[in-house]
Protein backbone atom coordinates (compact mmCIF):
# COMPACT_ATOMS: atom_id res chain seq x y z
CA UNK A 1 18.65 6.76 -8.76
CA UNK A 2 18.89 4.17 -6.99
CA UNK A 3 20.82 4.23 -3.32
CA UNK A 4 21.15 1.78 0.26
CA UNK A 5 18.45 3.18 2.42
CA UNK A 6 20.03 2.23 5.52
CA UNK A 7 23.21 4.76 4.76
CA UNK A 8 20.63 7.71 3.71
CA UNK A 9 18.64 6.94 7.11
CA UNK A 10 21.60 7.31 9.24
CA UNK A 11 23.33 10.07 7.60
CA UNK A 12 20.20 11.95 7.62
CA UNK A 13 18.70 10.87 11.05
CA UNK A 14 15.65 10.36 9.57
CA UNK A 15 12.87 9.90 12.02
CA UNK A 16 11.86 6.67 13.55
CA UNK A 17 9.22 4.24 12.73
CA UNK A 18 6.09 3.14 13.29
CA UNK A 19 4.94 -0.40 12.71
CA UNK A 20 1.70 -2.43 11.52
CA UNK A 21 1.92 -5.57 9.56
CA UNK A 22 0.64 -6.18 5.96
CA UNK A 23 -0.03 -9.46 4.33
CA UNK A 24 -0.24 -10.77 0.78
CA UNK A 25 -2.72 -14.14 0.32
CA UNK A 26 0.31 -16.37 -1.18
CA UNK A 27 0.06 -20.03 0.47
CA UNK A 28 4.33 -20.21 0.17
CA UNK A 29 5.54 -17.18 1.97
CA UNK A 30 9.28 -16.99 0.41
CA UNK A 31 11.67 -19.59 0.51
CA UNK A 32 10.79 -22.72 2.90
CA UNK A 33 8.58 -20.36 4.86
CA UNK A 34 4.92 -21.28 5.06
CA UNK A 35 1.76 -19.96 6.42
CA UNK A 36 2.58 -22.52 9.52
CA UNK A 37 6.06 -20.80 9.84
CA UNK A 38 4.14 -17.30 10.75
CA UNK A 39 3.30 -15.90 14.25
CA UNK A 40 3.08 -12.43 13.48
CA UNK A 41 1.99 -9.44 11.43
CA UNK A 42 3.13 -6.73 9.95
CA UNK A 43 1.79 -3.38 9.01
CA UNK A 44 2.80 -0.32 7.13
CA UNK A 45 1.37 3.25 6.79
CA UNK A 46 1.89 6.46 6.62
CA UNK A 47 0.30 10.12 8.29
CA UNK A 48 -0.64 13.52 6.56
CA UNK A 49 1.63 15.27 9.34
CA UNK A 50 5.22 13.36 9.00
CA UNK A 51 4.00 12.03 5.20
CA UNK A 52 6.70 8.84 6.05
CA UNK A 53 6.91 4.86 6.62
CA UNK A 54 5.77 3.45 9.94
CA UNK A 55 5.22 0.06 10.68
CA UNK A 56 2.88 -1.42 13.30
CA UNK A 57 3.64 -5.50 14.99
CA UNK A 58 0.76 -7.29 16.44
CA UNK A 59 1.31 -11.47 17.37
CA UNK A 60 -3.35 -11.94 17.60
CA UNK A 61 -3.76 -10.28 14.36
CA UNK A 62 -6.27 -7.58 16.40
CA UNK A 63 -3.64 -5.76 18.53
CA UNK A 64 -0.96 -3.68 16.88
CA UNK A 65 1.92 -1.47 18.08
CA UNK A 66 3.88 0.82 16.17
CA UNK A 67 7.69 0.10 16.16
CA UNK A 68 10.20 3.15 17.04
CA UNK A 69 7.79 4.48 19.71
CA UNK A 70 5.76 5.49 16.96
CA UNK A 71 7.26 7.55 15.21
CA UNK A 72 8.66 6.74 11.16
CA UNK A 73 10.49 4.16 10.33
CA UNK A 74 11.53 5.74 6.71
CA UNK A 75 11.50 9.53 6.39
CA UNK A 76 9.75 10.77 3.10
CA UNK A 77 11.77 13.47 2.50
CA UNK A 78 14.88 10.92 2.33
CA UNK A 79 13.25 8.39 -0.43
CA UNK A 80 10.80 10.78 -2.56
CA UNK A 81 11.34 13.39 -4.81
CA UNK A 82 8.86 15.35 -3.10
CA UNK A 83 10.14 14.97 0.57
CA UNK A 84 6.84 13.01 1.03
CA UNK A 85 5.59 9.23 0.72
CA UNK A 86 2.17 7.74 0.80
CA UNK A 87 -0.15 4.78 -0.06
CA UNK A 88 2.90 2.32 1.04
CA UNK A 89 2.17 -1.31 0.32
CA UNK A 90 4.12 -3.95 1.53
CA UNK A 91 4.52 -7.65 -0.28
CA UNK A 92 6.58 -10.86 0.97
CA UNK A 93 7.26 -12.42 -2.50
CA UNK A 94 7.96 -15.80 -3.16
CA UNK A 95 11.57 -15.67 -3.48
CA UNK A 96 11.95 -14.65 0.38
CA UNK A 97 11.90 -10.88 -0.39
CA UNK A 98 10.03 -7.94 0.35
CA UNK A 99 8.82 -5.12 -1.20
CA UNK A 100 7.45 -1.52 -0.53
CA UNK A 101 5.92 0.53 -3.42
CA UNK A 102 4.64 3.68 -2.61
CA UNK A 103 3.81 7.08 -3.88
CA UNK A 104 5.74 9.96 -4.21
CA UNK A 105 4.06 13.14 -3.21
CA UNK A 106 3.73 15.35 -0.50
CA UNK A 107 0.02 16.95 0.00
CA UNK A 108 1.09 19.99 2.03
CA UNK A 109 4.60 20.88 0.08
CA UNK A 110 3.24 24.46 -0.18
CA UNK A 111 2.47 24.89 3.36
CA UNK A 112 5.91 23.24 4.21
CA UNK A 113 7.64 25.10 2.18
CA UNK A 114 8.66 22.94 -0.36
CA UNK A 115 7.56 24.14 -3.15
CA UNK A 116 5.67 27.88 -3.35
CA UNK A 117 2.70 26.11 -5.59
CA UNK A 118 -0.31 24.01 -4.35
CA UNK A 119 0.64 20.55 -6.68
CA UNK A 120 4.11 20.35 -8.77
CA UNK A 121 2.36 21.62 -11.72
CA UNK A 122 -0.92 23.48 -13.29
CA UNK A 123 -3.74 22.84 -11.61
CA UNK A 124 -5.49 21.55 -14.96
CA UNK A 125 -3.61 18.04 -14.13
CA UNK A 126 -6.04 17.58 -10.81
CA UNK A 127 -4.85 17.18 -7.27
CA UNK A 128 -1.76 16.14 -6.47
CA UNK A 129 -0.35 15.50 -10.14
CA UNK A 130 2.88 13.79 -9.37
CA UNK A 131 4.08 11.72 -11.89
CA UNK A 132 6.41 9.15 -9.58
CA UNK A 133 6.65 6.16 -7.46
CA UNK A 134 9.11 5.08 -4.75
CA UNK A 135 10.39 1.30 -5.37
CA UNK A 136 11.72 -0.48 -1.98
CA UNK A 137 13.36 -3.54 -1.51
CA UNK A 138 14.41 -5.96 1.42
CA UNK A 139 15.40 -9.06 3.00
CA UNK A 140 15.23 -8.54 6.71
CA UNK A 141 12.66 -5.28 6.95
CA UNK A 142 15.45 -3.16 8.19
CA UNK A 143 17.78 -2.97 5.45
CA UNK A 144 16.15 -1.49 2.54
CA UNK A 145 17.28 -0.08 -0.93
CA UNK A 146 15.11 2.17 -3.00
CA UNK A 147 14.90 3.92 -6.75
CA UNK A 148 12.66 6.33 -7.25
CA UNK A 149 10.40 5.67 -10.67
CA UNK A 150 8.61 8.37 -13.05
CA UNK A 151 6.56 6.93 -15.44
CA UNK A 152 6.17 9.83 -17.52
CA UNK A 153 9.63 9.68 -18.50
CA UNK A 154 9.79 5.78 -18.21
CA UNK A 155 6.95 6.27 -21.14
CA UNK A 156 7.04 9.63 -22.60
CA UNK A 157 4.65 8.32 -25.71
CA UNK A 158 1.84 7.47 -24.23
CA UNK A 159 2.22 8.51 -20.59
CA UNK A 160 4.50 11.55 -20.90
CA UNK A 161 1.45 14.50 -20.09
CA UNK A 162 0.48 11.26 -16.95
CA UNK A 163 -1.90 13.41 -14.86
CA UNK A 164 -1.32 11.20 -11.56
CA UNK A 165 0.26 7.71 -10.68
CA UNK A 166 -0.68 6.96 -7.41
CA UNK A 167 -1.00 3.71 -4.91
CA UNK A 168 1.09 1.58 -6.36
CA UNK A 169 0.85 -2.35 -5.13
CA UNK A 170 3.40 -5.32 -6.13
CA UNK A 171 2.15 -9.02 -6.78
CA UNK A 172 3.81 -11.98 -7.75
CA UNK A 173 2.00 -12.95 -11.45
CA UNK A 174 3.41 -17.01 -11.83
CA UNK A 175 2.34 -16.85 -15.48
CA UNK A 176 4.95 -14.65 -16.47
CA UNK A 177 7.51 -15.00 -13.52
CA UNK A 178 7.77 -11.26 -12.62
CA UNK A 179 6.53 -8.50 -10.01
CA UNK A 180 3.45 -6.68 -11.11
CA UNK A 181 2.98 -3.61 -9.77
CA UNK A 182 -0.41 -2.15 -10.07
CA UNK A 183 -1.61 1.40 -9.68
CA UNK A 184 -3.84 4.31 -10.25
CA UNK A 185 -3.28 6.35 -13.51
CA UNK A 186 -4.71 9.68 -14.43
CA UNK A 187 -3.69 9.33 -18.00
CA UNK A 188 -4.39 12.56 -19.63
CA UNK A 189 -5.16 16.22 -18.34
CA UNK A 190 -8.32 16.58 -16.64
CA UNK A 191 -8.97 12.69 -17.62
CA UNK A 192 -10.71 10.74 -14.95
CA UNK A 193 -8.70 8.16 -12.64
CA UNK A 194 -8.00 4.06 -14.18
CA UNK A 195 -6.14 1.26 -12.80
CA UNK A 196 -3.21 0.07 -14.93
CA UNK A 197 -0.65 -3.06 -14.52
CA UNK A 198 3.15 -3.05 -15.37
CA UNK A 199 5.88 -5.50 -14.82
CA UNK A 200 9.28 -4.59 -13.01
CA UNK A 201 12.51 -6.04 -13.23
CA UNK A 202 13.98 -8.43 -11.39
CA UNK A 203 15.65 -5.71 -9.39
CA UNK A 204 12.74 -4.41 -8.29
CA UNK A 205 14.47 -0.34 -9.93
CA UNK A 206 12.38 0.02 -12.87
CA UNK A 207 9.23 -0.74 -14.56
CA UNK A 208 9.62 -2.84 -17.64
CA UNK A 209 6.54 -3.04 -19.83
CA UNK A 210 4.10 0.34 -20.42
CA UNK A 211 1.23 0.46 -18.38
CA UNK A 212 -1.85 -1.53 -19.47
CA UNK A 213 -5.84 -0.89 -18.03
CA UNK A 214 -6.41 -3.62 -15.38
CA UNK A 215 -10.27 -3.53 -16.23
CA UNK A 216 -12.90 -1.51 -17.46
CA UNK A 217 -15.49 -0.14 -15.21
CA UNK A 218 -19.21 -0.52 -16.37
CA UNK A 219 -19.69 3.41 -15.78
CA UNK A 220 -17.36 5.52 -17.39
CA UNK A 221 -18.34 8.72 -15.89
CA UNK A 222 -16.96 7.13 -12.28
CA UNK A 223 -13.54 7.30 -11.26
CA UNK A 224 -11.78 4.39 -9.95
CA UNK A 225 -8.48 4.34 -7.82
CA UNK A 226 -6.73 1.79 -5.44
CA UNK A 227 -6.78 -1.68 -6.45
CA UNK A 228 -5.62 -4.29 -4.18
CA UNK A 229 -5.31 -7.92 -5.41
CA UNK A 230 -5.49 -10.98 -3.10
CA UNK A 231 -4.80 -14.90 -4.08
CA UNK A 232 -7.88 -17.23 -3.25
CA UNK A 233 -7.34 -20.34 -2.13
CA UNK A 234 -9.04 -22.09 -5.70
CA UNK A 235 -6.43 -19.88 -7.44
CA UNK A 236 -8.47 -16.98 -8.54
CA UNK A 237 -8.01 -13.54 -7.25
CA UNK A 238 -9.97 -11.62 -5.15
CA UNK A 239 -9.91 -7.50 -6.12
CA UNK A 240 -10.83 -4.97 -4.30
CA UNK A 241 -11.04 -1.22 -5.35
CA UNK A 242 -12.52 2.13 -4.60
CA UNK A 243 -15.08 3.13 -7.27
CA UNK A 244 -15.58 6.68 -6.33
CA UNK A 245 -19.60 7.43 -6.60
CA UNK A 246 -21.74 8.81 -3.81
CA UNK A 247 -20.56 7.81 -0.70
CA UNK A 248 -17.29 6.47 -2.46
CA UNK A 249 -16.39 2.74 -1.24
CA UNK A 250 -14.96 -0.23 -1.38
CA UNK A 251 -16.03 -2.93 -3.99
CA UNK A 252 -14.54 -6.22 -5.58
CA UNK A 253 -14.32 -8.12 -8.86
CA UNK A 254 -12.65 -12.30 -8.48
CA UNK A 255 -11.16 -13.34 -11.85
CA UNK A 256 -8.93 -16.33 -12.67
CA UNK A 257 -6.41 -13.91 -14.05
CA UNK A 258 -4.17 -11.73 -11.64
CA UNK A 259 -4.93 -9.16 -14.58
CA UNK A 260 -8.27 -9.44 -16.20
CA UNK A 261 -11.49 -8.31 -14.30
CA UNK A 262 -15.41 -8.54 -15.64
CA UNK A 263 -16.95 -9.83 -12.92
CA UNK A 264 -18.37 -6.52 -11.87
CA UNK A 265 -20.70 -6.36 -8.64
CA UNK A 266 -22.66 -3.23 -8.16
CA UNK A 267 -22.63 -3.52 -3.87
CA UNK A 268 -20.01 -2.13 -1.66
CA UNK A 269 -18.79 -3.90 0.92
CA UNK A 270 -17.91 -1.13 3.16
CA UNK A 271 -20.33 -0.49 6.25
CA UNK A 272 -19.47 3.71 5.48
CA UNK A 273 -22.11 6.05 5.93
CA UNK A 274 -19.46 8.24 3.79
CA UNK A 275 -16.19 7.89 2.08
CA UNK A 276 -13.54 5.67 2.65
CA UNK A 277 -10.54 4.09 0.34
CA UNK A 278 -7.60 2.09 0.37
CA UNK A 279 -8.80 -1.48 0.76
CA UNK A 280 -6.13 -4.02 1.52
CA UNK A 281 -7.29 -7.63 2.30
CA UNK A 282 -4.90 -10.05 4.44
CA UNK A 283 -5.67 -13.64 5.72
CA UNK A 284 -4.97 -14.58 9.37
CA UNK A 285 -2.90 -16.98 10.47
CA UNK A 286 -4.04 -20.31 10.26
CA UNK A 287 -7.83 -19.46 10.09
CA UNK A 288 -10.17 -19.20 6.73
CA UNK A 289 -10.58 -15.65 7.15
CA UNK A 290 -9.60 -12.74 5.53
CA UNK A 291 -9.57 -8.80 6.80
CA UNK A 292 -10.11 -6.25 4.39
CA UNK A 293 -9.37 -3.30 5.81
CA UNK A 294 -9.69 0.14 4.57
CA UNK A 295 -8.76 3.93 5.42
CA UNK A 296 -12.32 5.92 6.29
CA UNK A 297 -10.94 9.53 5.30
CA UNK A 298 -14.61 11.07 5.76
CA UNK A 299 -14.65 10.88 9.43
CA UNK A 300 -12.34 13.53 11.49
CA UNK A 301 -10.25 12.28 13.00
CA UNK A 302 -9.90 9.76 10.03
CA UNK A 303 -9.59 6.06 11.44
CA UNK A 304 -9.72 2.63 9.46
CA UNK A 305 -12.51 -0.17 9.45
CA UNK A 306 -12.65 -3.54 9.19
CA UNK A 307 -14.94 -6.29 7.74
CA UNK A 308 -14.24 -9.64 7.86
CA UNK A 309 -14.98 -12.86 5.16
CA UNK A 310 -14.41 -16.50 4.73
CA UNK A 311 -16.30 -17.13 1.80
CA UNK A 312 -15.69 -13.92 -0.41
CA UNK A 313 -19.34 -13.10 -0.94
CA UNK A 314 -20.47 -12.36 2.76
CA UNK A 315 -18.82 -9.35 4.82
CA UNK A 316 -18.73 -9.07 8.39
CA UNK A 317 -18.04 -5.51 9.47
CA UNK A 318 -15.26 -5.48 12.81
CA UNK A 319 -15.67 -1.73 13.53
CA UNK A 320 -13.06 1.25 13.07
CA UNK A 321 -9.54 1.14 14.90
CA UNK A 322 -10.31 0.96 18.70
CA UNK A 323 -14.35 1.09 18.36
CA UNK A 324 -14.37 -2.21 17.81
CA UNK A 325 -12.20 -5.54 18.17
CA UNK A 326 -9.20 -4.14 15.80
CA UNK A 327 -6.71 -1.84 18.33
CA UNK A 328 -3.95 0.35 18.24
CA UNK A 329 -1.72 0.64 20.77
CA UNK A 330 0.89 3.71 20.21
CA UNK A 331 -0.52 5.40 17.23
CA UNK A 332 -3.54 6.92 15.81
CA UNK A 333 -4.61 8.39 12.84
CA UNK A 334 -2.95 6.48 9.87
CA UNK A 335 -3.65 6.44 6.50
CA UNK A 336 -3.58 3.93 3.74
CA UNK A 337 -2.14 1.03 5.02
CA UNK A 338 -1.33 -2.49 4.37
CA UNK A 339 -0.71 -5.42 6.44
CA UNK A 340 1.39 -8.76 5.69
CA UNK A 341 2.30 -12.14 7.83
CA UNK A 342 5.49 -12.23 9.54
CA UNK A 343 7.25 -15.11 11.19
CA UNK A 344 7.48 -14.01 15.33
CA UNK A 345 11.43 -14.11 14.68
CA UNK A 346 11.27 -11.35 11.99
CA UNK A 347 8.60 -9.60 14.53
CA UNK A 348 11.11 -9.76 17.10
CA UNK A 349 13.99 -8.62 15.34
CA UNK A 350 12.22 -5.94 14.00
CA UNK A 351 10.81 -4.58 17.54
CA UNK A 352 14.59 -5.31 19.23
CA UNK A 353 16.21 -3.55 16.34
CA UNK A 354 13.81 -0.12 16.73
CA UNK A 355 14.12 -0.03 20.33
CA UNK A 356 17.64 0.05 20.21
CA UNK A 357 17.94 2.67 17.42
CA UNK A 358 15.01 4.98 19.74
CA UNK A 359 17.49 4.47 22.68
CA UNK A 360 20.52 6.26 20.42
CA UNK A 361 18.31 9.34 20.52
């Protein structure tokens, strides 16, 4: 079901935004725009209370400030079949284009009132159980359209009892030509979490090939959730992921295919004390560094750290959001995030078009 976002936002006056930039590791950023071209960054998130988009701008890659005077950007309940959203990732493909995949479920729908049970169904299909993902497409970050995907019904033979799909990411894989989105898969019933890899179409409304495992993890008794994929500069690809043991945290693989991973290494590269999730790695502009931040859900009120590398073996912890050199301006609180390069025209825009739309109120 595919619809223009921009007539559903309006109609429905869905609530504002809040920005923070995201950033994939290509070296062309869409068509004649290169790392040079960018000023600015970009990043998106969501928050248990509103469960929508919100987008963050910072021009030092350390500062950020939520668009819309912080509020959302994108309201989940006009996108997702459950009236929520989280885990939104945002990609700038090669053809000039960007892309949001997120999931579709709201945590609280009971105590909102949208539904009069804790998950959508039976408890024996683990927390949250949904079964779909929200596909988003754009050309100027305004604009966007957006389908809404279920893969149990995409691929009722070997995914139709799907216990979860959650997280879902988008990368460009050049050996094939195509978006891959990658996510978390609860398979079966009471089955521990994987991560699987699919292609979409070209339209960025459906996925076209059936789920396959992105890797196997060395202990099958641990789950493992939240994979985030990042080019290298020799070509290989840098993964991170949460493998959840005790604290759960933040490890990586490097392969020289976008979906093949053996290169297992037993150390997290968190600083945690406890849990955290949600890695997302993203290069600044015009250094050889690379941020991976990640969402620290064990601390109340949850924040997100930071570690820095250059090298992909060493990690350089930068502190949580505003107890350390990473700030927010506007906001506080979000959750699973992911931040992209942005030219400072498209950051501009962006900020002029938001403060113009939070006038109208």
């Amino acid at each position: 079901m595919k619809k223009d976002f921009f007539e559903t936002f309006c109609s429905r006056r869905s609530i504002g935004v809040a920005c923070m930039l995201l950033l994939t590791m290509l070296p062309v950023y869409g068509k004649g725009t290169a790392e040079k071209d960018m000023g600015a960054y970009l990043f998106t998130f969501f928050n248990d209370p509103t469960h929508s988009l919100f987008m963050a701008v910072s021009y030092d890659g350390y500062t950020f400030t939520a668009v819309n005077e912080g509020q959302p950007v994108i309201s989940g309940d006009s996108i997702a079949a459950q009236r929520g959203i989280r885990d939104p990732h945002i990609y700038r493909a090669p053809n000039g284009m960007f892309y949001i995949a997120m999931t579709d479920l709201h945590v609280f729908g009971k105590q909102r009132g949208l539904r009069k049970t804790q998950w959508e169904r039976d408890d024996k299909y683990g927390w949250g159980n949904n079964r779909g993902l929200v596909l988003m497409k754009s050309k100027d970050l305004i604009h966007w359209t957006h389908t809404e995907v279920f893969v149990n019904e995409t691929f009722p033979e070997n995914f139709g009892e799907l216990g979860c799909a959650w997280a879902p990411q988008t990368i460009w894989d050049p050996a094939v030509e195509k978006l891959m989105v990658y996510f978390t898969i609860r398979q079966h019933p009471g089955g521990r979490t994987k991560l699987y890899y699919s292609y979409a179409n070209e339209e960025f409304t459906a996925l076209e090939t059936e789920p396959q495992l992105l890797f196997e993890y060395p202990d099958e008794s641990i789950q493992v959730l939240d994979a985030d994929i990042c080019p290298m500069p020799d070509g290989r690809y840098f993964m991170t992921y949460v493998s959840q043991e005790n604290p759960g945290g933040i490890k990586y693989m490097i392969s020289d295919s976008i979906n093949q991973y053996d290169d297992y290494h037993a150390e997290q590269i968190d600083t945690e004390p406890r849990g955290c999730e949600a890695p997302n790695t993203w290069k600044r502009i015009g250094e050889d560094k690379w941020v991976i931040m990640y969402d620290v859900f064990s601390v109340n009120p949850h924040n997100f750290g930071f570690v820095e590398t250059s090298d992909f073996k060493s990690f350089t912890p930068l502190g949580h959001l505003n107890e350390g050199v990473m700030r927010a301006t506007n906001f506080s609180t979000p959750k699973h995030g992911s931040v992209i390069q942005i030219t400072k025209r498209e950051a501009k825009r962006l900020e002029k078009y938001w403060k113009k739309q939070a006038k109208k109120k």
